[in-house]
PDB file of N, CA and C in Angstrom:
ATOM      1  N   UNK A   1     -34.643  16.628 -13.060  1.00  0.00           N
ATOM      2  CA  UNK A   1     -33.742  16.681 -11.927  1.00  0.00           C
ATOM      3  C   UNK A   1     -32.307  16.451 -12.429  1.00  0.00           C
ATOM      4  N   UNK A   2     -31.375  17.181 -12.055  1.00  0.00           N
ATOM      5  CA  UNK A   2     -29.741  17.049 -12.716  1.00  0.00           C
ATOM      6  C   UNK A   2     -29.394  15.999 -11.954  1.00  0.00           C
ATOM      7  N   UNK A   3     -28.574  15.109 -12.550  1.00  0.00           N
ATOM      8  CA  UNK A   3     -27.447  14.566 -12.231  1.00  0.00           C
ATOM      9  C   UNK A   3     -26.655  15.106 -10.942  1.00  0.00           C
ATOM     10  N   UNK A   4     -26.508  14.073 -10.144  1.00  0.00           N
ATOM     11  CA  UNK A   4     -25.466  14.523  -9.343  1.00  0.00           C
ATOM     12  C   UNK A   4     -24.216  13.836  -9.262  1.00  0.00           C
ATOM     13  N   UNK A   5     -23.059  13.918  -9.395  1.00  0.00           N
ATOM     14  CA  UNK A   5     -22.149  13.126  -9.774  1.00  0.00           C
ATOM     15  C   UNK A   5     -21.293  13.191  -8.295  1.00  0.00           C
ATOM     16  N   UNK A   6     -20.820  11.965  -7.815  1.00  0.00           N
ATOM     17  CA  UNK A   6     -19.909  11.846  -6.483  1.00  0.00           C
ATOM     18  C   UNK A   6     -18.413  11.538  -7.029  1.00  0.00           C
ATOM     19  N   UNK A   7     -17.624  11.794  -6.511  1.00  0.00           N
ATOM     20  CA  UNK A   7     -16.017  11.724  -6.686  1.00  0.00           C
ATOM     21  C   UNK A   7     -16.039  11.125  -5.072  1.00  0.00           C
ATOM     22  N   UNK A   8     -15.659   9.876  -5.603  1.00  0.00           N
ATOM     23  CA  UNK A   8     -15.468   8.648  -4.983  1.00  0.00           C
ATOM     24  C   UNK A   8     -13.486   8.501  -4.489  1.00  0.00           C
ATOM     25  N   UNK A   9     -13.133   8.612  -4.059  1.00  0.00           N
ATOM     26  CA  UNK A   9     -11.357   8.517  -4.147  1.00  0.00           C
ATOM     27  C   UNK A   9     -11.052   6.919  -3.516  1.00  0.00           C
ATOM     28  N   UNK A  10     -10.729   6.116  -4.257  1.00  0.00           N
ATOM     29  CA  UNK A  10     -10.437   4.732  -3.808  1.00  0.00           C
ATOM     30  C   UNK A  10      -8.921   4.762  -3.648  1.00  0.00           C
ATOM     31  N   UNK A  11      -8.574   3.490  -3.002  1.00  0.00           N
ATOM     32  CA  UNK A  11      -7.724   3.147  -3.424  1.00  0.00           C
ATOM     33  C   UNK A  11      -6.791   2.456  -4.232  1.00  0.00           C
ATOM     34  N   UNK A  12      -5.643   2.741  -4.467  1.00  0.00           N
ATOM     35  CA  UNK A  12      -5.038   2.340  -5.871  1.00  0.00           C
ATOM     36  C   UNK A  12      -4.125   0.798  -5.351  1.00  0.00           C
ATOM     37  N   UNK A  13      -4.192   0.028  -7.053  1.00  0.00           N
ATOM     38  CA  UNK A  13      -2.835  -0.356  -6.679  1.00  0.00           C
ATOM     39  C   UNK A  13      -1.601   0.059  -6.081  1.00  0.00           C
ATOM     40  N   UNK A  14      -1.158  -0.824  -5.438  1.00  0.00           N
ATOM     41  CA  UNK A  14       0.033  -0.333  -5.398  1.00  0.00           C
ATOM     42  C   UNK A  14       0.423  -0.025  -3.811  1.00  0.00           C
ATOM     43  N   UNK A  15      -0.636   0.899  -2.769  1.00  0.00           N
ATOM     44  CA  UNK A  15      -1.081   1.581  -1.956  1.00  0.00           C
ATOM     45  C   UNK A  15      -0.606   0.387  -0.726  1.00  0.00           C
ATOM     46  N   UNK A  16       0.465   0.798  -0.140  1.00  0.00           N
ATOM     47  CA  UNK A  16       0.830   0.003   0.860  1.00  0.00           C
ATOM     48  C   UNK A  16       0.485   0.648   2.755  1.00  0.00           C
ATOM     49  N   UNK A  17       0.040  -0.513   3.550  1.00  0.00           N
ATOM     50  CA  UNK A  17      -0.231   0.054   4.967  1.00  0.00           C
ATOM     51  C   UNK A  17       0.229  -0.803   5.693  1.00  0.00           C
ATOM     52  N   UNK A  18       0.819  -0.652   7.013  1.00  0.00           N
ATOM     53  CA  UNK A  18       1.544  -0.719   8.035  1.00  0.00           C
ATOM     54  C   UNK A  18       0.640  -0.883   8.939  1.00  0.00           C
ATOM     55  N   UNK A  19       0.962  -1.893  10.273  1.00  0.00           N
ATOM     56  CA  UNK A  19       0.064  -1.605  11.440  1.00  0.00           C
ATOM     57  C   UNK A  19       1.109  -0.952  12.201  1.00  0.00           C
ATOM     58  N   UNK A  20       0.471   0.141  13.036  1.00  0.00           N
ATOM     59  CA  UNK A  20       1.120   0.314  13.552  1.00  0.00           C
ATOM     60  C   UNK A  20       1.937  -0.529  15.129  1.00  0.00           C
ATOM     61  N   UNK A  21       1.215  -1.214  15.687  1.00  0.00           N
ATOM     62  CA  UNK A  21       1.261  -2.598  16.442  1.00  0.00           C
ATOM     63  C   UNK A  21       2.031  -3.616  16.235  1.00  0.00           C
ATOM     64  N   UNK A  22       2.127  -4.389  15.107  1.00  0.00           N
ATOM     65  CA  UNK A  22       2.448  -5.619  14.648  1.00  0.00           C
ATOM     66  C   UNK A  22       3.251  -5.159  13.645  1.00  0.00           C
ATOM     67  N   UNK A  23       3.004  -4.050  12.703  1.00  0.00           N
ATOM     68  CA  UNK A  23       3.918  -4.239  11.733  1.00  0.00           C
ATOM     69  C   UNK A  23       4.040  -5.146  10.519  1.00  0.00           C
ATOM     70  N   UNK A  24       2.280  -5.508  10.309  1.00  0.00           N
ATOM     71  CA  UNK A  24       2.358  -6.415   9.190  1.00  0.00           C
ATOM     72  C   UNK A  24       2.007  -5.415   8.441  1.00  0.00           C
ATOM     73  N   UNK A  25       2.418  -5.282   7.160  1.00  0.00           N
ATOM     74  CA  UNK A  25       2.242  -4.300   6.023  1.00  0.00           C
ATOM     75  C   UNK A  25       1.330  -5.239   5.041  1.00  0.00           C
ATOM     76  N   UNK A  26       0.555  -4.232   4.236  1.00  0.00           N
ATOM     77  CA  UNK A  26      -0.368  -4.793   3.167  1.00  0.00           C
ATOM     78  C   UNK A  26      -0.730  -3.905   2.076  1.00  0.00           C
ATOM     79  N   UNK A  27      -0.199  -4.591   0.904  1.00  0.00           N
ATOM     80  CA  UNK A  27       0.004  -4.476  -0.171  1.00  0.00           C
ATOM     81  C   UNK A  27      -1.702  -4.561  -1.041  1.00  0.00           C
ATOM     82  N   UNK A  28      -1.631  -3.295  -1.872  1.00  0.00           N
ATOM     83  CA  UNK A  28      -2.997  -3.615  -2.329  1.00  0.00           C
ATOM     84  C   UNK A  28      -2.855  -3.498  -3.861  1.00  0.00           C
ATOM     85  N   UNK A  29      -3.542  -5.206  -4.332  1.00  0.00           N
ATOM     86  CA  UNK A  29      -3.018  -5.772  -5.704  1.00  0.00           C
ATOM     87  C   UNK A  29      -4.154  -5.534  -6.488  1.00  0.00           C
ATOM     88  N   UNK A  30      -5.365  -5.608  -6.197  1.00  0.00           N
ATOM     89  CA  UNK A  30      -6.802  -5.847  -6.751  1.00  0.00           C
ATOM     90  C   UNK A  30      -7.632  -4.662  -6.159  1.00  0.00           C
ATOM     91  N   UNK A  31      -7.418  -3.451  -6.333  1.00  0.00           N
ATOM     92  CA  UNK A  31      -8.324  -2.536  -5.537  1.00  0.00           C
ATOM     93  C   UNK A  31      -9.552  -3.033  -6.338  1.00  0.00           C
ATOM     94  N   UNK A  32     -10.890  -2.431  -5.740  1.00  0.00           N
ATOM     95  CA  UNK A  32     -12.301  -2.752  -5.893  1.00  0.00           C
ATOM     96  C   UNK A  32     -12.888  -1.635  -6.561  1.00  0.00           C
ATOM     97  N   UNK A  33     -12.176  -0.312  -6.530  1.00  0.00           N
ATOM     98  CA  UNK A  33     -13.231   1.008  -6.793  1.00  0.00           C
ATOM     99  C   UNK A  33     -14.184   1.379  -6.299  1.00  0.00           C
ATOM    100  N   UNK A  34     -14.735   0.599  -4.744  1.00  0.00           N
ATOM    101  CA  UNK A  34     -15.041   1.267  -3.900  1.00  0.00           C
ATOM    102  C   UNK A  34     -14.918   2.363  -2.838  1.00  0.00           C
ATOM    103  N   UNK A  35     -15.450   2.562  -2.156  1.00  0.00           N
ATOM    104  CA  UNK A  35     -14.637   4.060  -1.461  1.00  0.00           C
ATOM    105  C   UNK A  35     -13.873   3.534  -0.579  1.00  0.00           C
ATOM    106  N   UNK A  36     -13.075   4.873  -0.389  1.00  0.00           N
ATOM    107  CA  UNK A  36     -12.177   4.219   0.838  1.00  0.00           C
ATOM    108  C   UNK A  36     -12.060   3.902   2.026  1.00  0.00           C
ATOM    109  N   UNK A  37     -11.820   2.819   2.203  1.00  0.00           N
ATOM    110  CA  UNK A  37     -12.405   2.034   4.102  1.00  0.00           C
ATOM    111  C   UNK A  37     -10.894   2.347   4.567  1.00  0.00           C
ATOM    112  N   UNK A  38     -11.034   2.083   5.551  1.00  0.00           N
ATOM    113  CA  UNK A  38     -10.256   1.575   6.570  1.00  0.00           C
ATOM    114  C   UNK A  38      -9.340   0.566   6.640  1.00  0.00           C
ATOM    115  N   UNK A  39      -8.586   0.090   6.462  1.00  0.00           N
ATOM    116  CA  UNK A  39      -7.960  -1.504   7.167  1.00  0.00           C
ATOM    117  C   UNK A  39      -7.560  -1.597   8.139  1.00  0.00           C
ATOM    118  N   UNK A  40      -8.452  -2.564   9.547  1.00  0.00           N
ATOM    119  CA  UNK A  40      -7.714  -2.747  10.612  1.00  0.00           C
ATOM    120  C   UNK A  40      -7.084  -3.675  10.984  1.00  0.00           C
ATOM    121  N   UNK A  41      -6.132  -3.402  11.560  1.00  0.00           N
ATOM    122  CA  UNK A  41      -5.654  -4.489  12.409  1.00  0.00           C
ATOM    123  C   UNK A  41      -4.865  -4.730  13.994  1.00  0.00           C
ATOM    124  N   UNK A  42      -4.882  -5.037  14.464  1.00  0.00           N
ATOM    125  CA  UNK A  42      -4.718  -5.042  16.443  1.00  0.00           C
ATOM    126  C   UNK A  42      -6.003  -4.180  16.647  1.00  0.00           C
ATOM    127  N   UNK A  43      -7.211  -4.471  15.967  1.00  0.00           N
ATOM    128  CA  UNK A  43      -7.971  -3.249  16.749  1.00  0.00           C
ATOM    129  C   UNK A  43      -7.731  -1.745  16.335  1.00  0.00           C
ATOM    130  N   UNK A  44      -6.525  -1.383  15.364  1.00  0.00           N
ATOM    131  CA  UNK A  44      -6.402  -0.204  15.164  1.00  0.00           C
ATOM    132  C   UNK A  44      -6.340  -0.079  13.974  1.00  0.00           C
ATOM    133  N   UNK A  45      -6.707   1.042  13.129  1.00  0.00           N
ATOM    134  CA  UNK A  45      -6.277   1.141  11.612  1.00  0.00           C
ATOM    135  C   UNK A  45      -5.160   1.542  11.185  1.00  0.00           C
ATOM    136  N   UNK A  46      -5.218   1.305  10.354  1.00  0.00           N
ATOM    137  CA  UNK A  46      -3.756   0.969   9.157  1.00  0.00           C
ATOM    138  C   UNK A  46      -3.456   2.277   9.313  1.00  0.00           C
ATOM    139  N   UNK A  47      -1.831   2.861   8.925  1.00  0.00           N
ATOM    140  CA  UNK A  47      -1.442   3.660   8.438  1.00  0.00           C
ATOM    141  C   UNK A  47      -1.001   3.733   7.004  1.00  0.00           C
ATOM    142  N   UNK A  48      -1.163   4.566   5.974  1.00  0.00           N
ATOM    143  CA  UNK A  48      -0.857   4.243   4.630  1.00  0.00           C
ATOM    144  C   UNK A  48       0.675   5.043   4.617  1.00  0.00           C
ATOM    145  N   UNK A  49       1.987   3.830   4.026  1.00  0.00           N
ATOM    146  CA  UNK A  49       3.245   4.228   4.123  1.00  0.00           C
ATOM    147  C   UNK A  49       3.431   4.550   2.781  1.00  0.00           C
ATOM    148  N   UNK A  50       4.622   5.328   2.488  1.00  0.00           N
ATOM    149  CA  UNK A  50       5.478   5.487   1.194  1.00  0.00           C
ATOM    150  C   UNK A  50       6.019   4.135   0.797  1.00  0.00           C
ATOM    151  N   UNK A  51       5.758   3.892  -0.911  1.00  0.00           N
ATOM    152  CA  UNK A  51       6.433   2.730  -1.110  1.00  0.00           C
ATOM    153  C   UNK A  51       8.060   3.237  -0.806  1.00  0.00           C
ATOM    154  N   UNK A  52       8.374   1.857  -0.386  1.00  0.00           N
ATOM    155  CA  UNK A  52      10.279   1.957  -0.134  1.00  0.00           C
ATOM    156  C   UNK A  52      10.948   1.599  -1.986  1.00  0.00           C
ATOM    157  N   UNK A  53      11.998   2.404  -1.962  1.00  0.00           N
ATOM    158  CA  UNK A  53      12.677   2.438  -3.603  1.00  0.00           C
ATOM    159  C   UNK A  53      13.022   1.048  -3.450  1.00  0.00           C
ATOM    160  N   UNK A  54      12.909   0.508  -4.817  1.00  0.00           N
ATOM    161  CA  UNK A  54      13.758  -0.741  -4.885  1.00  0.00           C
ATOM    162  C   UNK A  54      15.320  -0.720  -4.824  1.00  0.00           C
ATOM    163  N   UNK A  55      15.854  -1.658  -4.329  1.00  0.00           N
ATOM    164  CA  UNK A  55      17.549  -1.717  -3.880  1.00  0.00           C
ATOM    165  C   UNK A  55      18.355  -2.537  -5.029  1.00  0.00           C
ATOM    166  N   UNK A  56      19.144  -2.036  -5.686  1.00  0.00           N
ATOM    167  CA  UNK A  56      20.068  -2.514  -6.725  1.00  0.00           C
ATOM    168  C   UNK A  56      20.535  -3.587  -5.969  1.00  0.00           C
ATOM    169  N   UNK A  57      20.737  -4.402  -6.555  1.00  0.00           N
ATOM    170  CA  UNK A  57      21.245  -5.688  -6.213  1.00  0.00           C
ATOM    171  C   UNK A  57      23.056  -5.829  -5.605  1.00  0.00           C
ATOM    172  N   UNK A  58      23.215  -6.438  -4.698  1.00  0.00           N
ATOM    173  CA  UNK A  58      24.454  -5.858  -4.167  1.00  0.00           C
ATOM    174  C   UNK A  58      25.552  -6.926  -4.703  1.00  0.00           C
ATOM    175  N   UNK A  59      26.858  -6.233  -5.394  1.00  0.00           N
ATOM    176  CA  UNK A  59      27.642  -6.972  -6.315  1.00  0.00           C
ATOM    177  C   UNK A  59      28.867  -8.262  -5.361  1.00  0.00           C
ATOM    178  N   UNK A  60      28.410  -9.257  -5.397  1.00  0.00           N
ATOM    179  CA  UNK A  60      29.487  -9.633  -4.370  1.00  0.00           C
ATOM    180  C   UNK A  60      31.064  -9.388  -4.916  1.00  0.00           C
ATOM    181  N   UNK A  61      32.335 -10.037  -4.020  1.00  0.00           N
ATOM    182  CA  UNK A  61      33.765  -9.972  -4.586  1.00  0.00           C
ATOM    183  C   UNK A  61      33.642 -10.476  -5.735  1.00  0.00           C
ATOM    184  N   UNK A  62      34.320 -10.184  -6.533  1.00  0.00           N
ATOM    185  CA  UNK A  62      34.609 -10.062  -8.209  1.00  0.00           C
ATOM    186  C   UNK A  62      35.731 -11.262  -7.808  1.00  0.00           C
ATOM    187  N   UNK A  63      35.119 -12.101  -8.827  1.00  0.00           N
ATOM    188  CA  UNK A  63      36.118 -13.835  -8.765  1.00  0.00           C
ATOM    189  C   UNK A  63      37.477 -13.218  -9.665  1.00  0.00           C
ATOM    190  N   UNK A  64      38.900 -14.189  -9.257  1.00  0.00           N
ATOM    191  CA  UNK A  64      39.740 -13.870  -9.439  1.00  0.00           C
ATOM    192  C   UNK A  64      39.529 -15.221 -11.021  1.00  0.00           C
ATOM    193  N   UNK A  65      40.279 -14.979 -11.919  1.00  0.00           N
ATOM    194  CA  UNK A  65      40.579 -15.796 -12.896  1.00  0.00           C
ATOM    195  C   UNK A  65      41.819 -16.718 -13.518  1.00  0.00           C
TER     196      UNK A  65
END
């Protein structure tokens, strides 16, 4: 009997979700390599967002000497 091989698509580090409700976002540090669930929350599931770019640090007034 052959092999049957499944392509599983988890999720990755990195992979951030939003409620849409509340607005608590969640960051995923330790994925499992299980398949991919759901995350709910208010009763509703997650939406998966674009990470936001990181923001250069903003230069305050330049001290006089």
């Amino acid at each position: 009997m052959p092999k049957i091989k499944y392509w599983v698509k988890w999720v990755p580090k990195g992979d951030r979700y939003r409620c849409e409700k509340c607005g608590l976002v969640v960051v995923v540090e330790d994925p499992c390599g299980c398949a991919a669930c759901d995350l709910i929350c208010c009763e509703v599931p997650m939406k998966k967002v674009k990470a936001e770019p990181k923001k250069a640090p903003e230069k305050g007034p330049e001290k006089k000497k």
